[in-house]
Protein backbone atom coordinates (compact mmCIF):
# COMPACT_ATOMS: atom_id res chain seq x y z
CA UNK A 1 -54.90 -60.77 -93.89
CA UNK A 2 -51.56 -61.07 -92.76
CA UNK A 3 -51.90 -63.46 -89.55
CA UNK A 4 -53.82 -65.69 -92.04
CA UNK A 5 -51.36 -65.60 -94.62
CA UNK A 6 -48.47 -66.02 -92.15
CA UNK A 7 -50.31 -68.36 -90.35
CA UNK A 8 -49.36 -65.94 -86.40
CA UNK A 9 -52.86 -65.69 -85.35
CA UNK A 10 -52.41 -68.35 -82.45
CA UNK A 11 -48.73 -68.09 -81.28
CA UNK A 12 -46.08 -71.02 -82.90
CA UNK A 13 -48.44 -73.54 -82.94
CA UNK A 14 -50.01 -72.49 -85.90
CA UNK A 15 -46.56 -71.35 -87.61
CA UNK A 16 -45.61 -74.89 -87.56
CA UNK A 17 -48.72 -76.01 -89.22
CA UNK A 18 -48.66 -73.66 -91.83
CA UNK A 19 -45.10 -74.75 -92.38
CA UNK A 20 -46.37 -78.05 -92.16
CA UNK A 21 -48.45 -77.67 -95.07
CA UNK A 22 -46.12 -75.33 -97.10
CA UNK A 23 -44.21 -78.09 -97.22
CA UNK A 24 -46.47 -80.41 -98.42
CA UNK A 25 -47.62 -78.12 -101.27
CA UNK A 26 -44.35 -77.86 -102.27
CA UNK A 27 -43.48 -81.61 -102.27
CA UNK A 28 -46.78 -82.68 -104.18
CA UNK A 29 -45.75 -80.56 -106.47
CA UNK A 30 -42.76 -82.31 -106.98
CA UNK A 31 -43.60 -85.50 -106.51
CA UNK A 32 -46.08 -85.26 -108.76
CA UNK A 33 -43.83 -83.96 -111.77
CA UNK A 34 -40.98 -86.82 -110.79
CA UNK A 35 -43.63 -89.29 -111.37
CA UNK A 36 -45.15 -88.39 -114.49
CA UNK A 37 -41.73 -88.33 -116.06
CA UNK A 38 -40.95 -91.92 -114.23
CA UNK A 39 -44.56 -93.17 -115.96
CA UNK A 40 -43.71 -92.06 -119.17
CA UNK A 41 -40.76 -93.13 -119.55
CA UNK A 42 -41.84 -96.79 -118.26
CA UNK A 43 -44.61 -97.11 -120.81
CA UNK A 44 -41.52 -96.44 -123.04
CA UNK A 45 -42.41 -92.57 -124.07
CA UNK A 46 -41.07 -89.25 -123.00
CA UNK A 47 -42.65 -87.06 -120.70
CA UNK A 48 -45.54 -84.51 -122.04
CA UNK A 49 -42.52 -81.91 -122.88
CA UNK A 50 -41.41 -79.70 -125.64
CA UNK A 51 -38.34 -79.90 -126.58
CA UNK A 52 -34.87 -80.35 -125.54
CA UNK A 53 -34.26 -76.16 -125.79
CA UNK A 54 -37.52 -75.33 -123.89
CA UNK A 55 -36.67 -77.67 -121.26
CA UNK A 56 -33.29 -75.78 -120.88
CA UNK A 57 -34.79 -72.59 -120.75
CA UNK A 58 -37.42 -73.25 -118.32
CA UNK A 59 -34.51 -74.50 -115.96
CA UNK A 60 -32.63 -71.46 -116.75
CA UNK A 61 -35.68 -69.48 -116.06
CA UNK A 62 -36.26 -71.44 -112.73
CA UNK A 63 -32.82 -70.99 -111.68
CA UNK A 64 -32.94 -67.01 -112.00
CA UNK A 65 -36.25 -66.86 -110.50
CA UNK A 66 -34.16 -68.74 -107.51
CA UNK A 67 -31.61 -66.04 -108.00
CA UNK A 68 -33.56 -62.82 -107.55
CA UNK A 69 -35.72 -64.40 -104.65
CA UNK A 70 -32.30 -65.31 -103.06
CA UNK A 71 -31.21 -61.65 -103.84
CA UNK A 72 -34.78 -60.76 -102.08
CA UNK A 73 -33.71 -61.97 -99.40
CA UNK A 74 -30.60 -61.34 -98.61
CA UNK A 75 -31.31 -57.57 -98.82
CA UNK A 76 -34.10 -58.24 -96.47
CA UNK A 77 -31.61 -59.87 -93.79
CA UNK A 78 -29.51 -56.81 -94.62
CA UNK A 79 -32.07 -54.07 -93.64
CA UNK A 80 -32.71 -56.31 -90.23
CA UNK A 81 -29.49 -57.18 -89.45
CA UNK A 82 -28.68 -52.93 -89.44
CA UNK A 83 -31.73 -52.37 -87.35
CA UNK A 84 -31.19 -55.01 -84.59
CA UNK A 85 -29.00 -58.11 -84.43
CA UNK A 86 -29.89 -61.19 -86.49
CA UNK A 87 -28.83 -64.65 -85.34
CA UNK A 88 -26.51 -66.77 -87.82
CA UNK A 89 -29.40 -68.95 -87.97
CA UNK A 90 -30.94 -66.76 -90.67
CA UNK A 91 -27.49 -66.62 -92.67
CA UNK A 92 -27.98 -70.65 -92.66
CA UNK A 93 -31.33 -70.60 -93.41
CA UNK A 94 -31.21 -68.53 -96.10
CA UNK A 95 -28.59 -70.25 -97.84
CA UNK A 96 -30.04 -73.62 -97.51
CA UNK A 97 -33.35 -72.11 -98.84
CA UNK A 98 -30.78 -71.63 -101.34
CA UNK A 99 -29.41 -74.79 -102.01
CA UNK A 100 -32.34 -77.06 -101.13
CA UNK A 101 -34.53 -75.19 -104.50
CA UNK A 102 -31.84 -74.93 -106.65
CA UNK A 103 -30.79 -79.02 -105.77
CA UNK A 104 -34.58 -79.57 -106.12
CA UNK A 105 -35.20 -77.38 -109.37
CA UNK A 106 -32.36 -79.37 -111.23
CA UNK A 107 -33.19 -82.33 -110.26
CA UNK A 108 -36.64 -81.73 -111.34
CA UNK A 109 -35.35 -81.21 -114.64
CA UNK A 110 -33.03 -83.81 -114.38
CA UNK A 111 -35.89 -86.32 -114.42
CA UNK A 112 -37.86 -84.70 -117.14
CA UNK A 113 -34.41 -85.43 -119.75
């Protein structure tokens, strides 16, 4: 299963369109949260939420998910980078992985206030 969950059964092409659509899961799922606050709060109401403290927790609890996957994977880059040399791409990739969820997760929450 893992060339069809990595998407490496037929060279880069088909790591680019798994990307492709990784990234498209992820932004529908987004998008699609961004606008149901935006409709609710145009008809006037709030967004299908609990409260003020459960939206603060669940961003808490988003961010330290983000944490320990970040923590993931830097000890991952560390067990490589002693076996053979990792380019400084990864170092900038994993950091903007980083940034990017932790910008998006906020945000997210951000639009549910």
């Amino acid at each position: 299963m893992d060339p069809l969950h990595f998407g490496d059964f037929a060279g880069l092409t088909s790591r680019l369109v798994w990307s492709v659509f990784g990234l498209v899961l992820s932004a529908s799922a987004l998008s699609g949260a961004i606008l149901m606050a935006r409709s609710a709060r145009q008809r006037g109401g709030r967004p299908r939420a609990a409260g003020r403290s459960v939206r603060w927790a669940g961003l808490i609890l988003g961010l330290a998910v983000i944490a320990v996957a970040a923590e993931g994977g830097w000890a991952e880059y560390v067990d490589f980078s002693r076996a053979a040399p990792v380019p400084s791409g990864v170092y900038v990739v994993i950091v903007g992985w980083i940034a990017v969820t932790a910008a998006a997760t906020a945000f997210w929450f951000y639009e549910l206030r």
